[in-house]
PDB file of N, CA and C in Angstrom:
ATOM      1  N   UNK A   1      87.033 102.774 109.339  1.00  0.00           N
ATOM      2  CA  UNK A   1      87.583 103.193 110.613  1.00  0.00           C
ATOM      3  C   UNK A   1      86.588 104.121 111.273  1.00  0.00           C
ATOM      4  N   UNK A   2      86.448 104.034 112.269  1.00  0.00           N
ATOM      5  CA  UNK A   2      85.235 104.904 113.280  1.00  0.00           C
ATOM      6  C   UNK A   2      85.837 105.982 113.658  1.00  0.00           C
ATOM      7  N   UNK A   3      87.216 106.228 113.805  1.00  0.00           N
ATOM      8  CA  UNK A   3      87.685 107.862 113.952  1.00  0.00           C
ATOM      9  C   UNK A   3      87.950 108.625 112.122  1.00  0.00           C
ATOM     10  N   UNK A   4      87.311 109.815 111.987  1.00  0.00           N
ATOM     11  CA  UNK A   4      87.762 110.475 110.242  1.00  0.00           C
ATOM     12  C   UNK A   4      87.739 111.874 110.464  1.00  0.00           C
ATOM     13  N   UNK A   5      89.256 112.380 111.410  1.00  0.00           N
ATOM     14  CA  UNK A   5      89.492 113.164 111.141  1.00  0.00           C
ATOM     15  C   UNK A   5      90.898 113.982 110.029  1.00  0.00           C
ATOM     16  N   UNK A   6      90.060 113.454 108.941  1.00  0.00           N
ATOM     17  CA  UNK A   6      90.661 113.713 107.811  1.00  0.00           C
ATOM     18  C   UNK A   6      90.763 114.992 107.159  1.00  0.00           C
ATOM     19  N   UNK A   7      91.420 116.332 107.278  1.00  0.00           N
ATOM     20  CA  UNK A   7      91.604 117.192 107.360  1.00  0.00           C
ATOM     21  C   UNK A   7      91.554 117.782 105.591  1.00  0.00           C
ATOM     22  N   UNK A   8      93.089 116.676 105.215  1.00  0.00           N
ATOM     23  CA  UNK A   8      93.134 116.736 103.725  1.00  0.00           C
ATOM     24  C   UNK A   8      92.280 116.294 102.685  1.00  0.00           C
ATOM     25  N   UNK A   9      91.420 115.270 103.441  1.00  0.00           N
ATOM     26  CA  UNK A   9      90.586 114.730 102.304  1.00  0.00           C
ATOM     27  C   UNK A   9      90.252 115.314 100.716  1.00  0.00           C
ATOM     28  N   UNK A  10      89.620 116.547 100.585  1.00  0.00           N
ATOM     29  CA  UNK A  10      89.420 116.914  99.630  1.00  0.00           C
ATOM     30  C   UNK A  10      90.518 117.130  99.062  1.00  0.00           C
ATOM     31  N   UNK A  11      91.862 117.816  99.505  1.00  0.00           N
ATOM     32  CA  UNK A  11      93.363 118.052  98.908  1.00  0.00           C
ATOM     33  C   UNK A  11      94.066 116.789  98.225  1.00  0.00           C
ATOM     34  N   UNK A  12      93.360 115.727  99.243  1.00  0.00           N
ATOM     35  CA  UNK A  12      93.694 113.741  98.194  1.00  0.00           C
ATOM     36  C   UNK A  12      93.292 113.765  97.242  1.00  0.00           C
ATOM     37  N   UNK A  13      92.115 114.006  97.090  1.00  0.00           N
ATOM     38  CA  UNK A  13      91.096 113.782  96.111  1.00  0.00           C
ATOM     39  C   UNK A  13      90.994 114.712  94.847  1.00  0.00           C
ATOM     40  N   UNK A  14      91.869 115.722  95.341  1.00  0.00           N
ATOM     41  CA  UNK A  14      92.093 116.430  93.892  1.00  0.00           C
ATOM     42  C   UNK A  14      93.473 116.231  93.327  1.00  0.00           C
ATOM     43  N   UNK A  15      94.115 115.872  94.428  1.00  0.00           N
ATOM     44  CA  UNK A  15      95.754 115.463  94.030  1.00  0.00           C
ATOM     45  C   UNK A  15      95.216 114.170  92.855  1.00  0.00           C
ATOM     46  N   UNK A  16      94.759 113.150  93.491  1.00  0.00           N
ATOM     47  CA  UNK A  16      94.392 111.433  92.799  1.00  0.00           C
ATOM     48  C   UNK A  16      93.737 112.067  91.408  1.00  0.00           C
ATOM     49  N   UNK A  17      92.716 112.955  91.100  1.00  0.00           N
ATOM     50  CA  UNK A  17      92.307 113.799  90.293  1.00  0.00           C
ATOM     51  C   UNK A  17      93.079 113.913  89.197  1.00  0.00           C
ATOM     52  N   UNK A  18      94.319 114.688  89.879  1.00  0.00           N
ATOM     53  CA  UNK A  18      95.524 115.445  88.379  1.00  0.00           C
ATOM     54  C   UNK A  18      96.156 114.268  88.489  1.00  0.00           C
ATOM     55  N   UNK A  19      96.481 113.155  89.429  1.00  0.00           N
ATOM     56  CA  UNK A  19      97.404 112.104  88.578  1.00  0.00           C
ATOM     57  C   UNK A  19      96.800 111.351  87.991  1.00  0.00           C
ATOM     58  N   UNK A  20      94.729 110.908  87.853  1.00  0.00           N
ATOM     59  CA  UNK A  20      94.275 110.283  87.352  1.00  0.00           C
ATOM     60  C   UNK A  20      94.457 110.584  85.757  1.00  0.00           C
ATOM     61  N   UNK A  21      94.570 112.020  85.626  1.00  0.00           N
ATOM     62  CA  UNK A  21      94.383 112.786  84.337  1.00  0.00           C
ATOM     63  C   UNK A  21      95.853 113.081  83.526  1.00  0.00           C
ATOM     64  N   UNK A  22      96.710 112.893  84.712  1.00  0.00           N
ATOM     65  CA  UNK A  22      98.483 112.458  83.839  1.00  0.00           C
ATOM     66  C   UNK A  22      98.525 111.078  83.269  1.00  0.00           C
ATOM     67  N   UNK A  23      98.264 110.061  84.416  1.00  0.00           N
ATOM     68  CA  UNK A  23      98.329 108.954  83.655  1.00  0.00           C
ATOM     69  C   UNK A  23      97.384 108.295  82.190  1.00  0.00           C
ATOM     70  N   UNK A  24      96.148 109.494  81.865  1.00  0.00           N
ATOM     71  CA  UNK A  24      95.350 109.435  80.564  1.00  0.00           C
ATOM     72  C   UNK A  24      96.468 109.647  79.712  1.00  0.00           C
ATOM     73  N   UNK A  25      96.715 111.196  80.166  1.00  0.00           N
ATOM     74  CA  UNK A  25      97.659 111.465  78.897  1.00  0.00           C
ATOM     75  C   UNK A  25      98.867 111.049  78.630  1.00  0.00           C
ATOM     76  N   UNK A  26      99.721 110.364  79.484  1.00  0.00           N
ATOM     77  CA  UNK A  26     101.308 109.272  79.526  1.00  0.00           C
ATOM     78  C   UNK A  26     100.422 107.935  78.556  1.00  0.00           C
ATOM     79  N   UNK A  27      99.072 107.845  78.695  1.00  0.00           N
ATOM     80  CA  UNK A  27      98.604 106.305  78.371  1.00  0.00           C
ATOM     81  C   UNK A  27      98.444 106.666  76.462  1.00  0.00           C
ATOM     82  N   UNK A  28      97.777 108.203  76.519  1.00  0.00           N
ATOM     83  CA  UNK A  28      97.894 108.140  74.935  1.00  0.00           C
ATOM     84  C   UNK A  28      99.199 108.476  74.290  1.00  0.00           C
ATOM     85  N   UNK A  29     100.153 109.248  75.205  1.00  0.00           N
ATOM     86  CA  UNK A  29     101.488 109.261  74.525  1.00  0.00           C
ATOM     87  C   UNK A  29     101.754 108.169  73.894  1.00  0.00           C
ATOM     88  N   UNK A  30     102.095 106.644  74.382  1.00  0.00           N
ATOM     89  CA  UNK A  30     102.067 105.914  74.642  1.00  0.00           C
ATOM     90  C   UNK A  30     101.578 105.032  73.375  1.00  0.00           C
ATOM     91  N   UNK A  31     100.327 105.255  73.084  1.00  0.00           N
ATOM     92  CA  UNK A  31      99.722 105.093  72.224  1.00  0.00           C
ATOM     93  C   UNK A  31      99.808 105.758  70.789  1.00  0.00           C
ATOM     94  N   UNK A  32     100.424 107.222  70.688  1.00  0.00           N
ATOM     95  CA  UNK A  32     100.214 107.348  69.861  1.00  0.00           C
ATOM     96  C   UNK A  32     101.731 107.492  69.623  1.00  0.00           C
ATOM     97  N   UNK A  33     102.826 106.719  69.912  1.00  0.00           N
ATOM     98  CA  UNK A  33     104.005 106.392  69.775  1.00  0.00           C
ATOM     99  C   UNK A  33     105.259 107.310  69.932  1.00  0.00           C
ATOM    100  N   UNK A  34     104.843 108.061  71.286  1.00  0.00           N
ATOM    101  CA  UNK A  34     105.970 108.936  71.535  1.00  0.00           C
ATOM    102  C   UNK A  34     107.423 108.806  72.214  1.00  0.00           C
ATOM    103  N   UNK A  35     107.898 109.332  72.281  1.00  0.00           N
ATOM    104  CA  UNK A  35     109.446 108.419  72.405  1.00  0.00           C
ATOM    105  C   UNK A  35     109.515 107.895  73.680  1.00  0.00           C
ATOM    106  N   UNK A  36     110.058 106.989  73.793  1.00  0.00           N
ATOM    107  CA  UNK A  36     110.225 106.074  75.258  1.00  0.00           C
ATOM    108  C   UNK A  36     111.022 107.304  76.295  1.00  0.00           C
ATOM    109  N   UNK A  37     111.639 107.878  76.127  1.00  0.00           N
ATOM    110  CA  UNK A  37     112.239 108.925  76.751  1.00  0.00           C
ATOM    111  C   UNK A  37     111.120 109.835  77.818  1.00  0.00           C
ATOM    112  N   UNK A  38     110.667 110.271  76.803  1.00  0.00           N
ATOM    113  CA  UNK A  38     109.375 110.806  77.186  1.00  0.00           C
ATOM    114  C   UNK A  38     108.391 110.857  78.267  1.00  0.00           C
ATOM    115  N   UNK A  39     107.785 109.150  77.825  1.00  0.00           N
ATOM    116  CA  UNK A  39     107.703 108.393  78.555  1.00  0.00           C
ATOM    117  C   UNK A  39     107.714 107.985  80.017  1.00  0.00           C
ATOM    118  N   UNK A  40     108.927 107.826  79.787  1.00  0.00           N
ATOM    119  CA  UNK A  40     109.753 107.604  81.252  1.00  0.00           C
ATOM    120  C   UNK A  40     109.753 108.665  81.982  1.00  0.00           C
ATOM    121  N   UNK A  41     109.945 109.957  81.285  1.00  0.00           N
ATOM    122  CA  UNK A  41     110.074 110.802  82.393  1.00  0.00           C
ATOM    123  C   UNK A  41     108.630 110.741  83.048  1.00  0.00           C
ATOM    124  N   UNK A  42     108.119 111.355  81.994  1.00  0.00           N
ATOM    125  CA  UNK A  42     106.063 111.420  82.567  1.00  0.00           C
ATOM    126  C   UNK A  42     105.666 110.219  83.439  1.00  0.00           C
ATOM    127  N   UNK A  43     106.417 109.438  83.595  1.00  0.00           N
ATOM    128  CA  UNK A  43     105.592 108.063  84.667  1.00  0.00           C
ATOM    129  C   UNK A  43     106.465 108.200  85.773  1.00  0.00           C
ATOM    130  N   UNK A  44     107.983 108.994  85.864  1.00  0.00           N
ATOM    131  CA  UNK A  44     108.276 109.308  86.947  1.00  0.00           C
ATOM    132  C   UNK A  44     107.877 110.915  87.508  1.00  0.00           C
ATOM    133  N   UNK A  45     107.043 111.047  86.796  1.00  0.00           N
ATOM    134  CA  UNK A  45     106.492 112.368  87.527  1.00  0.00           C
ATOM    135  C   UNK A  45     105.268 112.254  88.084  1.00  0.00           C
ATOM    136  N   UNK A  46     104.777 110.663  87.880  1.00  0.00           N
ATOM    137  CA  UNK A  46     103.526 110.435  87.977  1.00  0.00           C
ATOM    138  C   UNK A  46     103.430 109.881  90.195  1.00  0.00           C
ATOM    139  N   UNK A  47     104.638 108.599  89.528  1.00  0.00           N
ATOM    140  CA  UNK A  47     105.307 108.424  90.667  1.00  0.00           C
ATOM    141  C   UNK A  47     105.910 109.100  92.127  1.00  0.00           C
ATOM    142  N   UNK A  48     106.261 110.625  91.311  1.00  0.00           N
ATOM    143  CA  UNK A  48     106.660 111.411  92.581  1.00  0.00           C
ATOM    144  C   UNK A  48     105.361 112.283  92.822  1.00  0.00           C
ATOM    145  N   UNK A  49     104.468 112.349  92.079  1.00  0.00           N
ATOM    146  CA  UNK A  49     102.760 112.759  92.447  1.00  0.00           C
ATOM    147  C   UNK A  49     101.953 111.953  93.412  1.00  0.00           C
ATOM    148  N   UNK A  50     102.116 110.797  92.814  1.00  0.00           N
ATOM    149  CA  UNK A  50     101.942 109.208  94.095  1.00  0.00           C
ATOM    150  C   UNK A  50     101.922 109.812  95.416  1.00  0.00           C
ATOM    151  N   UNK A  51     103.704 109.605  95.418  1.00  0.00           N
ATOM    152  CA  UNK A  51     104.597 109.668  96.998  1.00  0.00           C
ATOM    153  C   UNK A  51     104.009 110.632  97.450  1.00  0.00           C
ATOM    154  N   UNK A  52     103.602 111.909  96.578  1.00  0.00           N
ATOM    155  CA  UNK A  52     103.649 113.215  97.617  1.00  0.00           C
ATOM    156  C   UNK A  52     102.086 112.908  98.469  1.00  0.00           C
ATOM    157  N   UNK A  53     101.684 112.462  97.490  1.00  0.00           N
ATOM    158  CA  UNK A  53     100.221 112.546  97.671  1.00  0.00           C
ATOM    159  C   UNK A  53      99.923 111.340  99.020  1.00  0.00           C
ATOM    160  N   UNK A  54     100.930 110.229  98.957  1.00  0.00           N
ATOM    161  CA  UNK A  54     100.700 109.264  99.796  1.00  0.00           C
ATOM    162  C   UNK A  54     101.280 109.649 101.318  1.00  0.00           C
ATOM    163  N   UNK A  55     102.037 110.908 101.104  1.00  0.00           N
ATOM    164  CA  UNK A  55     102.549 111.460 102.116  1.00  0.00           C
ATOM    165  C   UNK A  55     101.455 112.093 102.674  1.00  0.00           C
ATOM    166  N   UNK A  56     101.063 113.260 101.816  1.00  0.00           N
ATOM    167  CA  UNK A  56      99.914 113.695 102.853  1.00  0.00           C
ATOM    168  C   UNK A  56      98.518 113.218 103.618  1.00  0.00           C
ATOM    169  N   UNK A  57      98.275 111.713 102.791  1.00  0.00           N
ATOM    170  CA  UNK A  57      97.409 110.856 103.257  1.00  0.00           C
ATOM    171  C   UNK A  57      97.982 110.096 104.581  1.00  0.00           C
ATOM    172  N   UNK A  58      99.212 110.176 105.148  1.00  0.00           N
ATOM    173  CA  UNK A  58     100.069 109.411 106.026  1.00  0.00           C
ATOM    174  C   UNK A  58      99.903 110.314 106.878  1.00  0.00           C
ATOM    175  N   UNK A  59     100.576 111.803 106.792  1.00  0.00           N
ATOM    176  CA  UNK A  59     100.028 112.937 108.143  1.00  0.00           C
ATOM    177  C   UNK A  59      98.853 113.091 108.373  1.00  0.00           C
ATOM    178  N   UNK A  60      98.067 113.164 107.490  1.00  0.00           N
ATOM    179  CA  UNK A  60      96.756 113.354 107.741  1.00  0.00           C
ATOM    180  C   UNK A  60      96.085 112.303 108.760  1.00  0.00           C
ATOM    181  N   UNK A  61      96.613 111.331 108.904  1.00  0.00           N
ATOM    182  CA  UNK A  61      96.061 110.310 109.282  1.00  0.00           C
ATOM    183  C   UNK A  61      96.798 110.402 110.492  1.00  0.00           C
ATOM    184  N   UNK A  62      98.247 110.263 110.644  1.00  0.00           N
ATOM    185  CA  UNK A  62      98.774 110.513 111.547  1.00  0.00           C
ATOM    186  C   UNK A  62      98.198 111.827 112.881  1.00  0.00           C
ATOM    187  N   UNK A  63      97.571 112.807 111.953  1.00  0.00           N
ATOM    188  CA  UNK A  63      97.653 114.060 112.781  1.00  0.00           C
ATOM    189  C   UNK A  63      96.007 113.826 113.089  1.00  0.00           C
ATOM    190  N   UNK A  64      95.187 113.440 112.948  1.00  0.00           N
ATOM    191  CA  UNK A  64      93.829 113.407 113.185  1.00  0.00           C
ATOM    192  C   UNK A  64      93.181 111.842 113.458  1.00  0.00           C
ATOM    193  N   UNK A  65      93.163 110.615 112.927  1.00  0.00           N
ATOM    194  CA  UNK A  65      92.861 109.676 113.331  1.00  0.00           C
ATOM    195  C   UNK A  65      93.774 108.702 114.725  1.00  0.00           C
ATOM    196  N   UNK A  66      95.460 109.043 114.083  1.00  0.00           N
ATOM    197  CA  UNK A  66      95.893 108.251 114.952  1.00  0.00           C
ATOM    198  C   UNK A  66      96.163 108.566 116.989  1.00  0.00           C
ATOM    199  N   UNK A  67      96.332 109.956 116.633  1.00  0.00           N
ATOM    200  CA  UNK A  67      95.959 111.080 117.590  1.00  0.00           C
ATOM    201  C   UNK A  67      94.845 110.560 118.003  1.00  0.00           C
ATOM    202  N   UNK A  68      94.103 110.696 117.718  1.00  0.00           N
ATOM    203  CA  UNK A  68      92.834 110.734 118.158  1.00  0.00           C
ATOM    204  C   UNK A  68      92.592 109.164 119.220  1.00  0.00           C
ATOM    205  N   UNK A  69      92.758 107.845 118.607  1.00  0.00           N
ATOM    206  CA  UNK A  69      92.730 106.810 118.776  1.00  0.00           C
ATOM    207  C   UNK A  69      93.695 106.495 120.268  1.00  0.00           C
ATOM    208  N   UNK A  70      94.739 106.904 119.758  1.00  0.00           N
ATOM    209  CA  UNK A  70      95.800 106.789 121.048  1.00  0.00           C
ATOM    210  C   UNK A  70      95.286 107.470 122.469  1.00  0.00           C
ATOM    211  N   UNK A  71      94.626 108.648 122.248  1.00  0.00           N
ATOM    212  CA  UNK A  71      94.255 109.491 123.436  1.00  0.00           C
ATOM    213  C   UNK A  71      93.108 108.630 124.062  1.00  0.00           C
ATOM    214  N   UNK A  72      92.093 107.874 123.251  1.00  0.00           N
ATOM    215  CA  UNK A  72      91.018 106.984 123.152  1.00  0.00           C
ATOM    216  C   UNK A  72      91.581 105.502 123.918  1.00  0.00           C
ATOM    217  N   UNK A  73      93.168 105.508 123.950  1.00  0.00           N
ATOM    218  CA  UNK A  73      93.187 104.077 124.370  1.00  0.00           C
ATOM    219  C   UNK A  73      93.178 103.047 123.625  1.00  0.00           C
ATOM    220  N   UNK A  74      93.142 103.388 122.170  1.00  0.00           N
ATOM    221  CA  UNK A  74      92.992 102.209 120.839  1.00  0.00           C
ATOM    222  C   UNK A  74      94.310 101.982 120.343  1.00  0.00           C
ATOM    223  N   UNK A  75      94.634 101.180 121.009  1.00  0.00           N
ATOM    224  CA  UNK A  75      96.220 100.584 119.964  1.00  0.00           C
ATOM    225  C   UNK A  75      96.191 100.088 118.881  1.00  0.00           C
ATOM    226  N   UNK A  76      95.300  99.462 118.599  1.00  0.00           N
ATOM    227  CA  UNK A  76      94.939  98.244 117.151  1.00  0.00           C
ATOM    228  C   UNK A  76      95.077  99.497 116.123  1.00  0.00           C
ATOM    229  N   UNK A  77      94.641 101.132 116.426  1.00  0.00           N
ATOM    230  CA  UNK A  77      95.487 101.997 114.862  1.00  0.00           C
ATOM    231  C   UNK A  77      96.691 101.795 115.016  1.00  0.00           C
ATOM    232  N   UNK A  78      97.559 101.501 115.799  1.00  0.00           N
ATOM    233  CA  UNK A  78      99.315 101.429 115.242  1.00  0.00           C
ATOM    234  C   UNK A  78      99.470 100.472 114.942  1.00  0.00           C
ATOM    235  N   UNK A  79      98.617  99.490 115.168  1.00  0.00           N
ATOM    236  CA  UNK A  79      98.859  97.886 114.553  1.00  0.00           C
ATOM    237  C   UNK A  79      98.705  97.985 113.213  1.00  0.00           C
ATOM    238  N   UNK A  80      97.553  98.595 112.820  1.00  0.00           N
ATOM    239  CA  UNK A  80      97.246  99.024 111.422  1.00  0.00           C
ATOM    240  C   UNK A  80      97.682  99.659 110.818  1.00  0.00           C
ATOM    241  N   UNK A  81      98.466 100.894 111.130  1.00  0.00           N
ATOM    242  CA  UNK A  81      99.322 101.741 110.596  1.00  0.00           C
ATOM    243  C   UNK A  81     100.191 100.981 110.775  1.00  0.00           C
ATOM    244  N   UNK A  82     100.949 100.264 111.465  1.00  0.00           N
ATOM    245  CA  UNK A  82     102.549  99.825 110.455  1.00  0.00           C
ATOM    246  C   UNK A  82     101.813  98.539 109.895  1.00  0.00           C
ATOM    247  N   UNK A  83     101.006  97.958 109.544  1.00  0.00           N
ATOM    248  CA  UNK A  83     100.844  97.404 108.227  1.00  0.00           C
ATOM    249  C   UNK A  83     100.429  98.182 107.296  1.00  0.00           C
ATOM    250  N   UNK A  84     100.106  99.195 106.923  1.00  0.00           N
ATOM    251  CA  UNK A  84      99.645  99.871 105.879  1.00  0.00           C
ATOM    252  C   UNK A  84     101.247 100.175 105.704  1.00  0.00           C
ATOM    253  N   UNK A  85     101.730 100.517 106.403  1.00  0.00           N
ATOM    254  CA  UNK A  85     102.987 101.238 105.998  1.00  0.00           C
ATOM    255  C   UNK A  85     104.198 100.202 105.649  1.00  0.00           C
ATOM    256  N   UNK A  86     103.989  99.369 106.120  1.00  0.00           N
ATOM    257  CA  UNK A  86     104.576  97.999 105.768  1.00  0.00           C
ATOM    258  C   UNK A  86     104.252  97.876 104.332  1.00  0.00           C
ATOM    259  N   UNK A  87     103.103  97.945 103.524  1.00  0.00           N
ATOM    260  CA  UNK A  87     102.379  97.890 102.504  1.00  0.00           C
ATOM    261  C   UNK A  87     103.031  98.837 101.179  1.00  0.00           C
ATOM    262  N   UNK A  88     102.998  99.738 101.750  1.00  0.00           N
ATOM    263  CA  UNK A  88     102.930 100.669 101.270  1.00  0.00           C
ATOM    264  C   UNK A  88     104.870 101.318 100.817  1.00  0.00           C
ATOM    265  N   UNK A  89     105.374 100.741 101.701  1.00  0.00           N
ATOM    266  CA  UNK A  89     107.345 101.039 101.610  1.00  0.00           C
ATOM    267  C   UNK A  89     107.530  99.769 101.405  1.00  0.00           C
ATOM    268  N   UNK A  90     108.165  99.250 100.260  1.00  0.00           N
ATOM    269  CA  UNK A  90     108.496  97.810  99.859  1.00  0.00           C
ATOM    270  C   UNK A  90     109.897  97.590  99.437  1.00  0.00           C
TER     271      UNK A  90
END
């Protein structure tokens, strides 16, 4: 995309970071045969790390690219944003 005013970027990238490094350790739980209980919870905590994180990648985008584009006269970002978001809410 030719507009990146991405504000949070680095705040994504460390969020994706700690859930890259939950889902290691849910993967050796896992492995080293800890109770399904367990489990479950840790992959729904992984999940609500996701959402949050996919949230702030959604304002961010919202508040600096799509802004930006609209004032520019570019409609084709809302075309793209509700397919991402189409994508993305299933």
């Amino acid at each position: 995309m030719k507009y990146d005013h991405h504000k949070q970027r680095k705040n994504v990238v460390n969020r994706l970071a700690k859930i890259e490094g939950h889902v290691r350790s849910v993967k050796e739980m896992a492995a080293s045969g800890r109770d399904c209980g367990d489990l479950m919870i840790q992959i729904a905590a992984i999940r609500s790390a996701l959402n949050s994180c996919g949230k702030v990648i959604l304002k961010d985008h919202l508040e600096g690219c799509v802004v930006e584009a609209v004032k520019e006269g570019d409609d084709t970002v809302i075309e793209k944003l509700n397919e991402a978001i189409d994508k993305y809410i299933r």
